[in-house]
Structures are given as C-alpha cells and as structure tokens.
Protein backbone atom coordinates (compact mmCIF):
# COMPACT_ATOMS: atom_id res chain seq x y z
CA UNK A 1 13.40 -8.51 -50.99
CA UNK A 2 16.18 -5.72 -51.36
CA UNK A 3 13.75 -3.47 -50.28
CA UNK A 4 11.56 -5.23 -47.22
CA UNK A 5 15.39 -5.88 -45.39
CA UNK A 6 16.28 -2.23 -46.37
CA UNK A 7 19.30 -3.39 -48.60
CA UNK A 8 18.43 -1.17 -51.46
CA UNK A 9 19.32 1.56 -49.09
CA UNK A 10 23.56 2.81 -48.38
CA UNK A 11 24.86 1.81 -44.94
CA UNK A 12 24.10 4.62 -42.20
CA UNK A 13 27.42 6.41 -41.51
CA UNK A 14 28.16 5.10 -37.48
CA UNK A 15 27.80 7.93 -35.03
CA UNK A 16 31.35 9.55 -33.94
CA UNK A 17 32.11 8.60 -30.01
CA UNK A 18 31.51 10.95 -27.89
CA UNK A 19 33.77 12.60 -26.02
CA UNK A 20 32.34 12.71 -22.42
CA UNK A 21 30.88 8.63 -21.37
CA UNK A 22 27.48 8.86 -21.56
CA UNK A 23 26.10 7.60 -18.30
CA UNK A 24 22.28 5.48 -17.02
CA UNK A 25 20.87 4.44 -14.32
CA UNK A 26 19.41 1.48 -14.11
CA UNK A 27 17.57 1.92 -10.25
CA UNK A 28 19.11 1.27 -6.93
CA UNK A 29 20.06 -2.64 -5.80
CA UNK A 30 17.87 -4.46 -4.03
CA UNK A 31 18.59 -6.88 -1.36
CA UNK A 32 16.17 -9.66 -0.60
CA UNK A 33 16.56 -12.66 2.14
CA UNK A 34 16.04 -16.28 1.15
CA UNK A 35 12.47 -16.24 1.61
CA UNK A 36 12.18 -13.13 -0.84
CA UNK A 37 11.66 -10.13 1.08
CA UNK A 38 13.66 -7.09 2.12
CA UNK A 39 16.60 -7.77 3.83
CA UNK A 40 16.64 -5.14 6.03
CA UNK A 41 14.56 -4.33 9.59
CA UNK A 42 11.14 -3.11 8.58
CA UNK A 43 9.06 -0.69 8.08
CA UNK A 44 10.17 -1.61 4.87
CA UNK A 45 7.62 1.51 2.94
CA UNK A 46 6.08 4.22 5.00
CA UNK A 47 3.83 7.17 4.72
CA UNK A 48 5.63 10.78 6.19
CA UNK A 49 3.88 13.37 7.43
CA UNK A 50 5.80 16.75 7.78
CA UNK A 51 4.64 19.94 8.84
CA UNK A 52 6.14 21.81 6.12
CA UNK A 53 6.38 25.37 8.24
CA UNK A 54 8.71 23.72 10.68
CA UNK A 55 9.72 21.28 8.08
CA UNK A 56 9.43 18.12 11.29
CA UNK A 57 7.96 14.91 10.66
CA UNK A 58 4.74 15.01 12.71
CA UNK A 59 4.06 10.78 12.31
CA UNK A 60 5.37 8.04 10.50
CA UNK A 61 3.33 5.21 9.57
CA UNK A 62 4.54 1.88 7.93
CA UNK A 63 2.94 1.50 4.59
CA UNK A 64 1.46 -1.89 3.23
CA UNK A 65 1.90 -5.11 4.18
CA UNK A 66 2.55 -8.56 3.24
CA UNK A 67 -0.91 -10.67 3.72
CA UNK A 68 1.28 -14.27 4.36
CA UNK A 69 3.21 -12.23 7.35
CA UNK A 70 -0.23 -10.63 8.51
CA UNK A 71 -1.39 -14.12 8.58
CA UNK A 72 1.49 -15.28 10.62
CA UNK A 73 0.57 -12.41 13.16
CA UNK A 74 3.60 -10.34 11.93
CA UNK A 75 2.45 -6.08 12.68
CA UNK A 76 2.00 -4.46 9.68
CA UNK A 77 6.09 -4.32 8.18
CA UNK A 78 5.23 -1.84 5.16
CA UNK A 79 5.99 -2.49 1.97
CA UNK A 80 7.53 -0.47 -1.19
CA UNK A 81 5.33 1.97 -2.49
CA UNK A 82 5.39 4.22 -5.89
CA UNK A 83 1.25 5.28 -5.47
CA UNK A 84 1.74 8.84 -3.89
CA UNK A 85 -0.86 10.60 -1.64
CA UNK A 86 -3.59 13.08 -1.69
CA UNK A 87 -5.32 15.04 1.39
CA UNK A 88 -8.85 16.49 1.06
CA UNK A 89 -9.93 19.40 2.74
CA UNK A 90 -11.61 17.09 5.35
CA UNK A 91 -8.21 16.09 6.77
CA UNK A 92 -8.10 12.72 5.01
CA UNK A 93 -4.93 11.47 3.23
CA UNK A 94 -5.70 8.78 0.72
CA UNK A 95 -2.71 6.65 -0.52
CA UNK A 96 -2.29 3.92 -2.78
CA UNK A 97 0.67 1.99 -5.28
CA UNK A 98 1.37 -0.62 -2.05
CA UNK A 99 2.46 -4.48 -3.41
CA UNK A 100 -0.50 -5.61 -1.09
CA UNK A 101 -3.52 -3.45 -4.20
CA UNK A 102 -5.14 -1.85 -0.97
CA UNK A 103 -6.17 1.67 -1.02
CA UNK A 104 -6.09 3.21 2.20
CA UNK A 105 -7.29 6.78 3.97
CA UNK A 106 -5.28 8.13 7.10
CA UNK A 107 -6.38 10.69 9.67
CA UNK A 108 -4.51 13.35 8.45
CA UNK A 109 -3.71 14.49 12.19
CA UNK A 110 -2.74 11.52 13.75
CA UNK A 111 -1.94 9.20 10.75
CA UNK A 112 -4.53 6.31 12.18
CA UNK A 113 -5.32 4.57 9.22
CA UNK A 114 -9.44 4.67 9.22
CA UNK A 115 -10.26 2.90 5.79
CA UNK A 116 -8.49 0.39 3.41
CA UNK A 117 -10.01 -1.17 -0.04
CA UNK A 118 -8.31 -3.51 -2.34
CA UNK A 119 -7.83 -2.42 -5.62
CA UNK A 120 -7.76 -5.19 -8.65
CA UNK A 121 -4.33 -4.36 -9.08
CA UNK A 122 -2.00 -1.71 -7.71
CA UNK A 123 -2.48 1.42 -7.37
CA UNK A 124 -0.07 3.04 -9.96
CA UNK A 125 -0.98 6.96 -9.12
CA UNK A 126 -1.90 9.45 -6.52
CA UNK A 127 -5.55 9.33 -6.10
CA UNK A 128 -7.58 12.39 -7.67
CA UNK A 129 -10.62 13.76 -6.06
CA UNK A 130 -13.72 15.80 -7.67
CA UNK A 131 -16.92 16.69 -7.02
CA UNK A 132 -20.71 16.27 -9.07
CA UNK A 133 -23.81 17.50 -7.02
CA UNK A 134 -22.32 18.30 -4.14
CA UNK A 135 -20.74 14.65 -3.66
CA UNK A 136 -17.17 14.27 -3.13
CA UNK A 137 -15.59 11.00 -5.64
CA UNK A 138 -12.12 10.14 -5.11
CA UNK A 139 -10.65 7.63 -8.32
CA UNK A 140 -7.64 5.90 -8.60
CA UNK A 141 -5.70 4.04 -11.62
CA UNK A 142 -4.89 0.78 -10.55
CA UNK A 143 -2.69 -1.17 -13.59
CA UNK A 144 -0.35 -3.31 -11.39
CA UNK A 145 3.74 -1.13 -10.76
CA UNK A 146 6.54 -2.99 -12.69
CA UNK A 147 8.50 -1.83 -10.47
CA UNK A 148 6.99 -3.54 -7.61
CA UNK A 149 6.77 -6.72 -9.71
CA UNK A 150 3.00 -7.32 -9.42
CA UNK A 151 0.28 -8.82 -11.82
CA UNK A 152 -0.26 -5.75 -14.24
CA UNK A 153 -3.98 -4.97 -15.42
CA UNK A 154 -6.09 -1.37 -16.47
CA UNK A 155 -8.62 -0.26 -14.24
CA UNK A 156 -9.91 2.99 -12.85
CA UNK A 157 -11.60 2.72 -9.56
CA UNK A 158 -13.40 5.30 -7.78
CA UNK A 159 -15.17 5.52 -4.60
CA UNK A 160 -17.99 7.66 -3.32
CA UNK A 161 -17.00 9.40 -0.19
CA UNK A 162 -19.22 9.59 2.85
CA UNK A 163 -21.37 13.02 3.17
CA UNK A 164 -19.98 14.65 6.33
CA UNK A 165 -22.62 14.81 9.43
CA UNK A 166 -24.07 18.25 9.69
CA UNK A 167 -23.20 20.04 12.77
C-alpha cells in the first residue's frame, strides 16, 4: 500500500516563492442580460474586412445569429465567434466557429453573405481549401467551442465547391 499512495517515497522539498507574483489570465468578463445574452447593443460578433494597403475597413458585417431572435424577426445581431476566415482566389471568404454551427461564404467585395450550411457542431477552425482533379473542396472541423459554451462533438465536414461557369 506504501507504495500505490507513494509513501515509500521522501516528501518533495516545496518550491522556494518566487520573487516576482506570477500572474494568469483567466479571459475577459462577460456581461449577459436576464434573458442570457450580451448585454450590450449588437452586432454582438462581426466579420472585418480591411484593405490592408490602406489599412481601412472596407465592410463590416454582423456575424451569426441567434435562431429564437431570428424567429422573433430580430435582423441578424451577430454572435461571438472564435472560427476564423479563409478567402479563395475566387473572391469568396468562408467563415465559421459562430454559436448558431452555420458555415457561411461572403462576397469578398461587398461582404453579401451568398451561402450558409449548418455544421453538426461549431465550427472550431478556419476552413482549409484543396484541390483533387481539378475540383476545389473546402473542409472544416466542427467539435462544438468551449468557449462559446455549445454542445461539443468531432466532425470534419467538407463541401464540394461549385465549378466556375466558363467564360
């Protein structure tokens, strides 16, 4: 028994304190209202698109949404967001990791939103893109974000894209 609770073993000398606090972070406060969302005006997650040679924001888009608000016929309020975004070379921007498990695709020009999928779970990555015979795939990882507080899972998902029209 000595041995299975270690007490065949001296006791480990304690660690001397240091002398500068060591210091965490445990994430910034959140603030919710009764009913259990932000409590702040929305958008409350958006997707930014800057032109990085001027460094200006060229369009802002809320993000997400809450499907009980959409119901009520509340616009599209946004929602937090830790997916990330990709653009392809055809001027798409896909984006994922919203609380609502959608995947979506934005024009990367005018940031209309021209496609949206739900995923099992969240999206909990940027999606990747790739190519086999000429056909353009874009996969996500969709496991649910602790942080966001939704049901977790383990999927990948991936999506075939439409072949462009030939001019």
């Amino acid at each position: 028994m000595d041995f299975l609770l270690l007490r065949d073993r001296p006791e480990p000398v304690a660690k001397a304190r240091a002398e500068r606090p060591v210091y965490s972070f445990g994430g910034y406060p959140r603030f919710y209202d009764q009913e259990g969302y932000p409590a702040n005006k929305p958008p409350w997650g958006t997707l930014n698109c800057i032109d990085l040679n001027t460094g200006k924001l060229v369009w802002r888009k809320p993000l997400g949404e809450y499907p009980e608000l959409a119901a009520k016929g509340i616009p599209t309020t946004g929602t937090e967001n830790y997916g990330g975004a990709i653009v392809t070379a055809g001027g798409l921007v896909f984006c994922s990791g919203t609380r609502d498990n959608k995947i979506r695709a934005f024009d990367k020009t005018t940031g209309e939103e021209l496609w949206a999928a739900t995923l099992p779970w969240a999206g909990s990555a940027a999606p990747a893109t790739y190519q086999i015979n000429g056909r353009q795939y874009l996969v996500v990882p969709a496991t649910g974000v602790l942080h966001l507080g939704t049901p977790r899972g383990d999927a990948w998902v991936a999506f075939a894209l439409v072949r462009p029209q030939s001019r």
